[in-house]
PDB file of N, CA and C in Angstrom:
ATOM      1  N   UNK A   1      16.529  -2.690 -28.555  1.00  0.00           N
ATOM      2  CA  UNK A   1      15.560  -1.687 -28.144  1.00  0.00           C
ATOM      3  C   UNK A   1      14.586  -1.428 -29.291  1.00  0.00           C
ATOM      4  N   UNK A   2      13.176  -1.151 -28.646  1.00  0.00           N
ATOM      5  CA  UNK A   2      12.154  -0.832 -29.943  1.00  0.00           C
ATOM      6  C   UNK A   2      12.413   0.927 -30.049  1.00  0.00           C
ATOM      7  N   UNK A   3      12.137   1.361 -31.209  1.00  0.00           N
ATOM      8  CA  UNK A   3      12.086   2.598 -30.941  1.00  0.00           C
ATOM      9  C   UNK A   3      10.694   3.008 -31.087  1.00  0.00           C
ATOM     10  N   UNK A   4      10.118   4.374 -30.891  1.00  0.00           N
ATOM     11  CA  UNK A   4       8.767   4.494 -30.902  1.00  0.00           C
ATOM     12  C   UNK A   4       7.940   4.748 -31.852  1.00  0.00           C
ATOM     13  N   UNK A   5       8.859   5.050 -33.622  1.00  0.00           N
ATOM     14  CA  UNK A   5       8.033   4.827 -34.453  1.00  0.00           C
ATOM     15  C   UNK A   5       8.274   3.622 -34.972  1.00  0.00           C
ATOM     16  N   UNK A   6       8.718   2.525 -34.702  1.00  0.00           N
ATOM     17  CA  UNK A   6       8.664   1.170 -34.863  1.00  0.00           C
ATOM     18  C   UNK A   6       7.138   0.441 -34.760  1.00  0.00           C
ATOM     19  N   UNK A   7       6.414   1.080 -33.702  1.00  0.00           N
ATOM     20  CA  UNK A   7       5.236   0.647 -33.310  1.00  0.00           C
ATOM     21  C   UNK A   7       4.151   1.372 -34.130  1.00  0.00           C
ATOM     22  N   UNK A   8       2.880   0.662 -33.747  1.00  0.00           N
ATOM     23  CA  UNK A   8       1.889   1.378 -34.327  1.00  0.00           C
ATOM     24  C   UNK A   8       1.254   2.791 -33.433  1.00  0.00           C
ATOM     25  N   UNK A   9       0.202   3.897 -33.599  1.00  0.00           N
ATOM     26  CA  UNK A   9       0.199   4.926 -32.915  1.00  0.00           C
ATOM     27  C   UNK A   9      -0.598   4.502 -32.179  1.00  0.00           C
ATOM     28  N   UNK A  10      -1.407   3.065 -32.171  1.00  0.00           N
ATOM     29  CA  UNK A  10      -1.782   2.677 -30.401  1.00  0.00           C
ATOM     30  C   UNK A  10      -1.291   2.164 -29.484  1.00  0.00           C
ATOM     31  N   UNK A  11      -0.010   1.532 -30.189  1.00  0.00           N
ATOM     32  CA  UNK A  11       0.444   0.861 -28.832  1.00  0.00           C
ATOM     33  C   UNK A  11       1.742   1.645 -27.983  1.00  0.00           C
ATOM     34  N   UNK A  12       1.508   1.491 -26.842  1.00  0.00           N
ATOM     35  CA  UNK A  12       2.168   2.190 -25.784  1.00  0.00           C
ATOM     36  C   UNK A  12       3.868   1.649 -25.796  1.00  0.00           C
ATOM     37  N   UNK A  13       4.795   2.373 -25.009  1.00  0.00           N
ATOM     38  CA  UNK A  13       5.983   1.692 -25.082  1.00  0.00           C
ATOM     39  C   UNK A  13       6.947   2.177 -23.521  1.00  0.00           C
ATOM     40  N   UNK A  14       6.938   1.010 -23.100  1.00  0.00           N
ATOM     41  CA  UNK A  14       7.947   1.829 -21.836  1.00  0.00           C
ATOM     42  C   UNK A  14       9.674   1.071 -21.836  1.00  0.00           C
ATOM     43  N   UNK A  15      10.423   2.048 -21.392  1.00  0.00           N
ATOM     44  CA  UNK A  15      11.499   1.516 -21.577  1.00  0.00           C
ATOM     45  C   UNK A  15      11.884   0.821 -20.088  1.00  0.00           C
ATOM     46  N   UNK A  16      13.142  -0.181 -19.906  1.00  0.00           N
ATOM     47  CA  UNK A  16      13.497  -0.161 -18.990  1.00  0.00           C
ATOM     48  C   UNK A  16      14.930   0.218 -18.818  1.00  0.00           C
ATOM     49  N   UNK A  17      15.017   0.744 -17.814  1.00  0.00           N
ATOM     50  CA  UNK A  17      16.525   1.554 -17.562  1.00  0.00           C
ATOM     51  C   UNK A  17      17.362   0.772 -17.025  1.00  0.00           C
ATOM     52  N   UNK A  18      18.770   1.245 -16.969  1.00  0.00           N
ATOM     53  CA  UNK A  18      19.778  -0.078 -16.167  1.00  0.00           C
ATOM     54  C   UNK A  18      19.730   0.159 -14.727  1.00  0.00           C
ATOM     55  N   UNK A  19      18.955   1.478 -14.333  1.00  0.00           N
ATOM     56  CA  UNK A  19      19.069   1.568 -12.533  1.00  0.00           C
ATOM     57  C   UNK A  19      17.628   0.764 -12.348  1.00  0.00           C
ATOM     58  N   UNK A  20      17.344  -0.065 -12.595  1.00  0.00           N
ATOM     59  CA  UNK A  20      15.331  -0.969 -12.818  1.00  0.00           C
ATOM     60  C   UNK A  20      14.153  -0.504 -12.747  1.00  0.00           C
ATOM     61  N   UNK A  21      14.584   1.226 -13.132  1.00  0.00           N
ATOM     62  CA  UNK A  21      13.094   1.592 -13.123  1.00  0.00           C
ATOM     63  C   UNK A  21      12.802   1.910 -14.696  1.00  0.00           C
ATOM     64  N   UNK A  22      11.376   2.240 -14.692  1.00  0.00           N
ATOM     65  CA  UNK A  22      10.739   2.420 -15.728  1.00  0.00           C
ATOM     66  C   UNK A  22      10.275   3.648 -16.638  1.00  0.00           C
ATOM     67  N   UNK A  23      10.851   3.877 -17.819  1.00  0.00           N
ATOM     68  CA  UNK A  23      10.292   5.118 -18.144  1.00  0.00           C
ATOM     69  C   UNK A  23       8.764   5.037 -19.463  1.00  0.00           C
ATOM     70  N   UNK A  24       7.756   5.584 -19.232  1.00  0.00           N
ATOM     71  CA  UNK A  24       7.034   5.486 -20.336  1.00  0.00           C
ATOM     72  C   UNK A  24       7.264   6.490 -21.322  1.00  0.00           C
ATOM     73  N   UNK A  25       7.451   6.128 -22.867  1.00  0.00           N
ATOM     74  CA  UNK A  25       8.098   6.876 -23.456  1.00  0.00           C
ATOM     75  C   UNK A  25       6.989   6.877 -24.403  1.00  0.00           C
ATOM     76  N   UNK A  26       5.715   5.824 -24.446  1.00  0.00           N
ATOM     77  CA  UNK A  26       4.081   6.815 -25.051  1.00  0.00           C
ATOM     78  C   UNK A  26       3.716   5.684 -24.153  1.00  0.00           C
ATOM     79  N   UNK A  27       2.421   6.867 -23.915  1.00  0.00           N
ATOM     80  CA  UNK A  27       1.279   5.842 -23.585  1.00  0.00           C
ATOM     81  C   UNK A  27       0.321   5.370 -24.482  1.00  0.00           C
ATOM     82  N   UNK A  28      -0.406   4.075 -24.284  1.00  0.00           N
ATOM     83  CA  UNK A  28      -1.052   3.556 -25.321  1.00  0.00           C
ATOM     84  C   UNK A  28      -2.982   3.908 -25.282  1.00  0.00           C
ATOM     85  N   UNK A  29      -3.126   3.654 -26.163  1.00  0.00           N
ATOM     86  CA  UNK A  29      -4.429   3.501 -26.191  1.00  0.00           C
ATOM     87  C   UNK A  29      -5.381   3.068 -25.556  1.00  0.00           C
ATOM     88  N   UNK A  30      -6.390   3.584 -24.934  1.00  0.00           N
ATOM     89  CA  UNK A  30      -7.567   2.441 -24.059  1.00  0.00           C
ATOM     90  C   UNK A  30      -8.198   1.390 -25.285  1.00  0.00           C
ATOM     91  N   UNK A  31      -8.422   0.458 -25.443  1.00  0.00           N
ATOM     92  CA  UNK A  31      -9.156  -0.492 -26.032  1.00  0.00           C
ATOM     93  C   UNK A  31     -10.145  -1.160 -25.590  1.00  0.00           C
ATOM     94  N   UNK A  32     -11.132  -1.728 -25.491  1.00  0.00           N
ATOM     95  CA  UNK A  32     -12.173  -2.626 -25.012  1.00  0.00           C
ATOM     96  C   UNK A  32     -11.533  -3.770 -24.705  1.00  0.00           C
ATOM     97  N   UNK A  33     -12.093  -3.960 -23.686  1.00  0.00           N
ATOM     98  CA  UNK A  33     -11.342  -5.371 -23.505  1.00  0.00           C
ATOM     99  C   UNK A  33     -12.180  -6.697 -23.997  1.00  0.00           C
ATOM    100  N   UNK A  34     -11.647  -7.193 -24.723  1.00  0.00           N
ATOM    101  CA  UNK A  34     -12.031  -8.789 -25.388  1.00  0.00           C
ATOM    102  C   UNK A  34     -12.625  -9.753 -24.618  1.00  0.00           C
ATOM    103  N   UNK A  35     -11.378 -10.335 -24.060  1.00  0.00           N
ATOM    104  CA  UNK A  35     -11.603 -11.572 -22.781  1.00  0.00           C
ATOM    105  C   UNK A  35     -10.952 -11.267 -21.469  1.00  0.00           C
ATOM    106  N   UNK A  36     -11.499 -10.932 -20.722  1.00  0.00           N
ATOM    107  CA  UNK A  36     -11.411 -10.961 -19.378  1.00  0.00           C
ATOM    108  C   UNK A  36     -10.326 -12.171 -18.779  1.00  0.00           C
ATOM    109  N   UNK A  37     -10.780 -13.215 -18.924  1.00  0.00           N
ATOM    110  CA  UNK A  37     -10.064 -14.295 -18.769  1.00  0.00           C
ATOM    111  C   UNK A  37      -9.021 -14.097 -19.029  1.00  0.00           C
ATOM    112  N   UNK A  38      -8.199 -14.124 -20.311  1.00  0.00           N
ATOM    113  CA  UNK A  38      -7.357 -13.959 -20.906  1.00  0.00           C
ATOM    114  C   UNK A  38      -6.818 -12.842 -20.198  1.00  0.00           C
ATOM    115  N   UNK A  39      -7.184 -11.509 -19.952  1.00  0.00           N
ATOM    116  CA  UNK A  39      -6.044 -10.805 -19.188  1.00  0.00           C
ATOM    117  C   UNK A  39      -5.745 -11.019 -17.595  1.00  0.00           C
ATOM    118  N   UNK A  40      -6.602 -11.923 -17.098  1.00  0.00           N
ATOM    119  CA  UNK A  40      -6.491 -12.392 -15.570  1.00  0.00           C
ATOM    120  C   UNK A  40      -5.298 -13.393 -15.205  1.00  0.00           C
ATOM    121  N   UNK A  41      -5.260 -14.048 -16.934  1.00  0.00           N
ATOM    122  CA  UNK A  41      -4.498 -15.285 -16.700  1.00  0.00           C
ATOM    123  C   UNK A  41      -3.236 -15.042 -16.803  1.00  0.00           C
ATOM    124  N   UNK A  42      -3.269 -13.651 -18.262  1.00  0.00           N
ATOM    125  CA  UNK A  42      -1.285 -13.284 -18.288  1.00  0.00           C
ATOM    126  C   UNK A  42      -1.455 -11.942 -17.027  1.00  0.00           C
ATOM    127  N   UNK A  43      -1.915 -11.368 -16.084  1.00  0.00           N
ATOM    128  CA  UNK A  43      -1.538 -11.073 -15.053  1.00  0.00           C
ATOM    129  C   UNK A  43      -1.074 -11.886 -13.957  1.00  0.00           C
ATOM    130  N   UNK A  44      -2.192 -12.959 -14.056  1.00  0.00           N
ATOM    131  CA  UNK A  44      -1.493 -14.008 -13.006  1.00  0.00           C
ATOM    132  C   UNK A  44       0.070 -14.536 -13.666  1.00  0.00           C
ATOM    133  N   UNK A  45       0.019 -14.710 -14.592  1.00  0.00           N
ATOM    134  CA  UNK A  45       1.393 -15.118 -14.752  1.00  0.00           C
ATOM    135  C   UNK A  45       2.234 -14.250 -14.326  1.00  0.00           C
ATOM    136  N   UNK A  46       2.099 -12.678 -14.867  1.00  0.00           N
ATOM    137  CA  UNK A  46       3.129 -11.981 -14.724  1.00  0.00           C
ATOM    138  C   UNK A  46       3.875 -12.242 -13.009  1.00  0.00           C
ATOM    139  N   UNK A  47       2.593 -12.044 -12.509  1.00  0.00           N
ATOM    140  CA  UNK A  47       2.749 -11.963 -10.645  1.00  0.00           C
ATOM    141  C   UNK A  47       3.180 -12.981 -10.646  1.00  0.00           C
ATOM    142  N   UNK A  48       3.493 -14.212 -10.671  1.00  0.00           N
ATOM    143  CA  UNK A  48       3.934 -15.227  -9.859  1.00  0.00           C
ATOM    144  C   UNK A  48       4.972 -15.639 -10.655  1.00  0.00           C
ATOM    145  N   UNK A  49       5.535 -15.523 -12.069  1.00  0.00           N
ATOM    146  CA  UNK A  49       6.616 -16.154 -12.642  1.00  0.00           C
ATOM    147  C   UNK A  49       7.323 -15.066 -13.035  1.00  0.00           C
ATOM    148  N   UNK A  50       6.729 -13.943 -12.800  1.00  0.00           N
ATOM    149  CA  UNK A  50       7.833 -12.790 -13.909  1.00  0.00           C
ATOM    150  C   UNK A  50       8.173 -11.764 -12.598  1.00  0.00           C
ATOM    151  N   UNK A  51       7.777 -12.049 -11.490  1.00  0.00           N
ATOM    152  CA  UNK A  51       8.318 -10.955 -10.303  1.00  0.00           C
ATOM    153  C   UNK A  51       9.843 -11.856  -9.329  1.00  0.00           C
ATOM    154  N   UNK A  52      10.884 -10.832  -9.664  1.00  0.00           N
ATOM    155  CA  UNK A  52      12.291 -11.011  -9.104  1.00  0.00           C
ATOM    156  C   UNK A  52      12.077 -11.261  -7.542  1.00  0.00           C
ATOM    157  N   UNK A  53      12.606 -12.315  -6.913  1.00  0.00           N
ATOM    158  CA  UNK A  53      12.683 -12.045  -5.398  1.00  0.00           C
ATOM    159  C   UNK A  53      11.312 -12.600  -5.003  1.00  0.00           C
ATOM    160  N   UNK A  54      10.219 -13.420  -5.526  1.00  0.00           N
ATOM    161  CA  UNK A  54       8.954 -13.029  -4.625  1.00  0.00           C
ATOM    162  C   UNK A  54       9.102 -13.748  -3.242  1.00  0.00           C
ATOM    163  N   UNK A  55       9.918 -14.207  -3.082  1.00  0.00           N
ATOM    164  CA  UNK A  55       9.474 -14.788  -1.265  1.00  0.00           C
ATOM    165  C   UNK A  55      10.283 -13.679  -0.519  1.00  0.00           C
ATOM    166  N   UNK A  56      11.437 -12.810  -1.289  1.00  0.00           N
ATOM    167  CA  UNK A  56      11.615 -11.679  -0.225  1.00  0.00           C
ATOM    168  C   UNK A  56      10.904 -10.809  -0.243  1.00  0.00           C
ATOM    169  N   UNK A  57      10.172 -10.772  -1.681  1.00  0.00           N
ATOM    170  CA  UNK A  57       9.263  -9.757  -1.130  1.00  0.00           C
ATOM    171  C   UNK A  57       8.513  -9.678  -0.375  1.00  0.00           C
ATOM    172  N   UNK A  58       7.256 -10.769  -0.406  1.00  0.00           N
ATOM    173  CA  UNK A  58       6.257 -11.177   0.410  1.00  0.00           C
ATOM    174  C   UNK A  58       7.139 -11.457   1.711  1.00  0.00           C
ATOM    175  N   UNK A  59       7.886 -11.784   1.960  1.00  0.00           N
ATOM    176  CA  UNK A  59       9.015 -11.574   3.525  1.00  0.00           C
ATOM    177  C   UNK A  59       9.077 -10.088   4.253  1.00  0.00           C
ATOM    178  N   UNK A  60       8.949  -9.160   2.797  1.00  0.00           N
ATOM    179  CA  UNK A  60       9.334  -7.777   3.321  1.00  0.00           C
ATOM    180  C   UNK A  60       8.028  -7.370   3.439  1.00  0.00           C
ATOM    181  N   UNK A  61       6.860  -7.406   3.195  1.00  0.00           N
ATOM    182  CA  UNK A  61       5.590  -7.121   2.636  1.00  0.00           C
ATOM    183  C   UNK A  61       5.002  -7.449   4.431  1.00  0.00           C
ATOM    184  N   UNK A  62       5.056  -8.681   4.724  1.00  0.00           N
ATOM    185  CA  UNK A  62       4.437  -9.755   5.718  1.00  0.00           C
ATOM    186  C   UNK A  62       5.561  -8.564   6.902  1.00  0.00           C
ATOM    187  N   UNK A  63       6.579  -8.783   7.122  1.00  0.00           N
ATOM    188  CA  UNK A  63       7.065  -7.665   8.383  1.00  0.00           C
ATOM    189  C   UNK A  63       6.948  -6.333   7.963  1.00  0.00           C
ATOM    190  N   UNK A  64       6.653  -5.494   7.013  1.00  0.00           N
ATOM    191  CA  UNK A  64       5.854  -4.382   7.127  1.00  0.00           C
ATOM    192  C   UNK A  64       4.558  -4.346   7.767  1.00  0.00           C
ATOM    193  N   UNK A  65       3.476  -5.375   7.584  1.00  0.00           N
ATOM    194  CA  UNK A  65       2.542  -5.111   8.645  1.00  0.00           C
ATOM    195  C   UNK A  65       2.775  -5.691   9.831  1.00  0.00           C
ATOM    196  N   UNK A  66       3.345  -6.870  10.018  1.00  0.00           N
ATOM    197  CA  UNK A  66       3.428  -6.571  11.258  1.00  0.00           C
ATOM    198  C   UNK A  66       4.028  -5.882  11.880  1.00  0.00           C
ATOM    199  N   UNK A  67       5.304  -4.954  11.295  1.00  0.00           N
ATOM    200  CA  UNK A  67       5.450  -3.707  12.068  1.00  0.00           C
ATOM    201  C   UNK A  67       3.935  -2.925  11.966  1.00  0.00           C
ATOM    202  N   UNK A  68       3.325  -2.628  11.517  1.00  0.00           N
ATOM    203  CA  UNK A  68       2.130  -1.872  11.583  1.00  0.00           C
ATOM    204  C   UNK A  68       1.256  -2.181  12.849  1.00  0.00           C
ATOM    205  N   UNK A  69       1.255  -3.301  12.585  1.00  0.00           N
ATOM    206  CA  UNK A  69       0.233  -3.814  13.414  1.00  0.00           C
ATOM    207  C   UNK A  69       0.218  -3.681  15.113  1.00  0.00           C
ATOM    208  N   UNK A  70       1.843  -3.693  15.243  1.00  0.00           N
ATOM    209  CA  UNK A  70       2.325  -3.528  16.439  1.00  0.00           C
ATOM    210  C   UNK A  70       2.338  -1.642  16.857  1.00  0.00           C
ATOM    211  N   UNK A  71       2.627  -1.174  15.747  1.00  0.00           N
ATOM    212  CA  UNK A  71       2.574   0.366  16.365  1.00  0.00           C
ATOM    213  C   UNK A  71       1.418   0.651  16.357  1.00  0.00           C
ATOM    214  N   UNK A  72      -0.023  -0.100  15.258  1.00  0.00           N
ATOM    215  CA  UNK A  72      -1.678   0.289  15.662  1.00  0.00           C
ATOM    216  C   UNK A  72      -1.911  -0.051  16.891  1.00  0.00           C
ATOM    217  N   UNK A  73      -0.988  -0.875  17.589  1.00  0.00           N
ATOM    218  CA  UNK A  73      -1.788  -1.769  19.187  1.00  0.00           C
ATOM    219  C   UNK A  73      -1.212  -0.767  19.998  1.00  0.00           C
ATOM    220  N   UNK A  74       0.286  -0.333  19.850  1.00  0.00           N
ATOM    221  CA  UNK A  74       1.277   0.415  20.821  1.00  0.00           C
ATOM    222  C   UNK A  74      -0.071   1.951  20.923  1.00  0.00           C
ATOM    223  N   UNK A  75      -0.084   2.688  19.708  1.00  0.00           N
ATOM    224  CA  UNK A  75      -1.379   3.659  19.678  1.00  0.00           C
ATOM    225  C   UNK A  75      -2.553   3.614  20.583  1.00  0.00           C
ATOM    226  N   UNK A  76      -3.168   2.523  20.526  1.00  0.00           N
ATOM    227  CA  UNK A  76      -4.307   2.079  21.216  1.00  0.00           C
ATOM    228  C   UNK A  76      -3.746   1.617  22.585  1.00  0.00           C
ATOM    229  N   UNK A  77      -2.907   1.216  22.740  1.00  0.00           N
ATOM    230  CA  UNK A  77      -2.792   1.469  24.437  1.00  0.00           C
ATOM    231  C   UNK A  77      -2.232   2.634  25.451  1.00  0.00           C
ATOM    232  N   UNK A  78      -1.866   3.400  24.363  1.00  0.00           N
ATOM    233  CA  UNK A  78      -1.534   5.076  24.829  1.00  0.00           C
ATOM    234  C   UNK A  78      -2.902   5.833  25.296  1.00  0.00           C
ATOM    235  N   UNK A  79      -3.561   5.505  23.914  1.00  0.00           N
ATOM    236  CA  UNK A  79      -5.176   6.352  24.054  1.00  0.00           C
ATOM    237  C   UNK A  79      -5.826   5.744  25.346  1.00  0.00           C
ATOM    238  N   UNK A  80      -5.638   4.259  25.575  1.00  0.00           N
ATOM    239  CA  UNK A  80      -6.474   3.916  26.782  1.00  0.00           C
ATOM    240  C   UNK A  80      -5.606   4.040  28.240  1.00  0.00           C
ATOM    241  N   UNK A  81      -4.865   4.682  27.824  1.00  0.00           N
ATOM    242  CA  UNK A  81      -3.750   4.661  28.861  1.00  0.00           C
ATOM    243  C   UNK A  81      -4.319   6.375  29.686  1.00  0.00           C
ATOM    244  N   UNK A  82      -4.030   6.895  28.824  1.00  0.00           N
ATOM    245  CA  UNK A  82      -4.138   8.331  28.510  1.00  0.00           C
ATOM    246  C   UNK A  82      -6.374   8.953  29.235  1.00  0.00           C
ATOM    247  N   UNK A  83      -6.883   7.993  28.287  1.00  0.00           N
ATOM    248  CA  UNK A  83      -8.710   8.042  28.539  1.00  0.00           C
ATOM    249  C   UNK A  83      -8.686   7.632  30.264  1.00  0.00           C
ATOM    250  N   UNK A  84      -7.830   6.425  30.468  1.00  0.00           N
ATOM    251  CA  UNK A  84      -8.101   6.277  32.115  1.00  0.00           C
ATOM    252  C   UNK A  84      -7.166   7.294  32.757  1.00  0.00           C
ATOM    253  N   UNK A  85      -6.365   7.425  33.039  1.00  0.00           N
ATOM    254  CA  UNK A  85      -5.377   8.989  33.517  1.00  0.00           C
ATOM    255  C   UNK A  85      -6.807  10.393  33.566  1.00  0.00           C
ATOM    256  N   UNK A  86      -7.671  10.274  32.200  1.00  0.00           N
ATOM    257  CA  UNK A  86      -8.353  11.535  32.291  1.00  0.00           C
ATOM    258  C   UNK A  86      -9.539  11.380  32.950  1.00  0.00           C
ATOM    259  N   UNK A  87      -9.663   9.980  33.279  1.00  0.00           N
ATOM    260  CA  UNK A  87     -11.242   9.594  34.060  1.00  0.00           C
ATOM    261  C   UNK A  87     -10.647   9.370  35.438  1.00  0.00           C
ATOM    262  N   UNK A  88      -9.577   9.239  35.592  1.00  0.00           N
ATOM    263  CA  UNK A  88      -9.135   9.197  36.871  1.00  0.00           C
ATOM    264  C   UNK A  88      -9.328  10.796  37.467  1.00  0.00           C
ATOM    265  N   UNK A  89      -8.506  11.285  37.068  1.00  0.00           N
ATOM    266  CA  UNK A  89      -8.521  12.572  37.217  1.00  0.00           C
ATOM    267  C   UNK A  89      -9.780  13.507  37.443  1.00  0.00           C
ATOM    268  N   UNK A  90     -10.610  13.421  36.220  1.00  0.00           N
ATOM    269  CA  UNK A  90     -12.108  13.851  36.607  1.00  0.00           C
ATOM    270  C   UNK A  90     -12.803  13.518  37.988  1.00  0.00           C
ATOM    271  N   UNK A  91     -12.237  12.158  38.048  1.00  0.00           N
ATOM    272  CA  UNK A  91     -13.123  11.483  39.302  1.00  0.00           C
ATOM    273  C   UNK A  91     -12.462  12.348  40.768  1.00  0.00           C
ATOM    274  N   UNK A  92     -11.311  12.685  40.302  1.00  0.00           N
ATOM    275  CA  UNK A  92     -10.703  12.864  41.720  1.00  0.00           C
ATOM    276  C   UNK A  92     -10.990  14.293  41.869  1.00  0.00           C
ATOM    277  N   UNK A  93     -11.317  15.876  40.853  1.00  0.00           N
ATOM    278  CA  UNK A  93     -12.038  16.445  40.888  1.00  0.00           C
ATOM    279  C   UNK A  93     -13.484  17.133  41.202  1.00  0.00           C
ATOM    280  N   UNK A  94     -14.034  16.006  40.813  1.00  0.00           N
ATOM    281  CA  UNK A  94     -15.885  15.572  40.977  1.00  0.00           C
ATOM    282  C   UNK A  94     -15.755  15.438  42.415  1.00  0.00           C
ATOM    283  N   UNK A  95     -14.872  14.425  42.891  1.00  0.00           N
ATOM    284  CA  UNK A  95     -15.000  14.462  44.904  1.00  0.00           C
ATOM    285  C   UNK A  95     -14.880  15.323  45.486  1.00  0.00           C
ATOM    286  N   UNK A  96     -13.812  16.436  44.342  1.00  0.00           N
ATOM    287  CA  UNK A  96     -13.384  17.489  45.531  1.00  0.00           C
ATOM    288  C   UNK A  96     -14.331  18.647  45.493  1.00  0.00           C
ATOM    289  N   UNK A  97     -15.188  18.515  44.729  1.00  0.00           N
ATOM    290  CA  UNK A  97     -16.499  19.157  44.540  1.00  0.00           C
ATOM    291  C   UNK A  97     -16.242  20.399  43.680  1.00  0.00           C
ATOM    292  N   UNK A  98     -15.517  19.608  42.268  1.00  0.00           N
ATOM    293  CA  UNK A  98     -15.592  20.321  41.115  1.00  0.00           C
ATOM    294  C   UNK A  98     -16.807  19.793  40.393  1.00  0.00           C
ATOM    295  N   UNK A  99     -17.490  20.539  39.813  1.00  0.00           N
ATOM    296  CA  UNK A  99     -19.173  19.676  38.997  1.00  0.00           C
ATOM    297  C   UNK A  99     -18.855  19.859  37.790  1.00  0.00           C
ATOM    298  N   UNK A 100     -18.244  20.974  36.894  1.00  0.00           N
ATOM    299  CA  UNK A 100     -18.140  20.961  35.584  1.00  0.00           C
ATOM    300  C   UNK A 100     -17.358  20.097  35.042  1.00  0.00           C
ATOM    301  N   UNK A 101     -17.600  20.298  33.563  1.00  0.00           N
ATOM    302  CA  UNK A 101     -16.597  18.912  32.360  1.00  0.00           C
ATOM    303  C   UNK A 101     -15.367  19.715  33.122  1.00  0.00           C
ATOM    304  N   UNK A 102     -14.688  18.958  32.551  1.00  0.00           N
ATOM    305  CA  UNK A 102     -13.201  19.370  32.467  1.00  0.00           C
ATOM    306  C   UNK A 102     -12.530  19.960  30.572  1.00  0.00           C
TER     307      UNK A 102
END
């Protein structure tokens, strides 16, 4: 383990715990960033070689929306379910020689 005056007073330090979450124990400094490149490339790394599990994740990720996707459609056929029920209804009003909205 580093401890936190081990470091210098810009750089940040987070620990990791044995239940896998994360505690930040300083935060670091904003700095300018140098090369762009260079931090695109060790992010890309991080994401694709340093993340545990990624095809379950992206497994769990990919059936989270499509659960979504299915309760946005289930939604939208209530509302049009619901809009014709209320145009039905109006209509059958309007004949009986109601004239106002409803």
């Amino acid at each position: 383990m580093v401890r936190k005056d081990e470091l210098p007073d810009h750089i940040g330090l987070i620990y990791y715990k044995e239940d896998g979450s994360l505690r930040r124990v300083r935060k670091a400094q904003a700095l300018p960033l140098q090369d762009p490149e260079k931090l695109n490339s060790m992010l890309r790394y991080l994401v694709y070689y340093r993340t545990p599990n990624k095809a379950e994740h992206i497994q769990a990720a990919t059936e989270q929306a499509r659960h979504n996707r299915r309760r946005w459609q289930q939604a939208e056929d209530n509302a049009d379910r619901w809009r014709d029920k209320y145009y039905a209804a109006s209509n059958k009003l309007y004949k009986l020689g109601y004239k106002e909205d409803i």
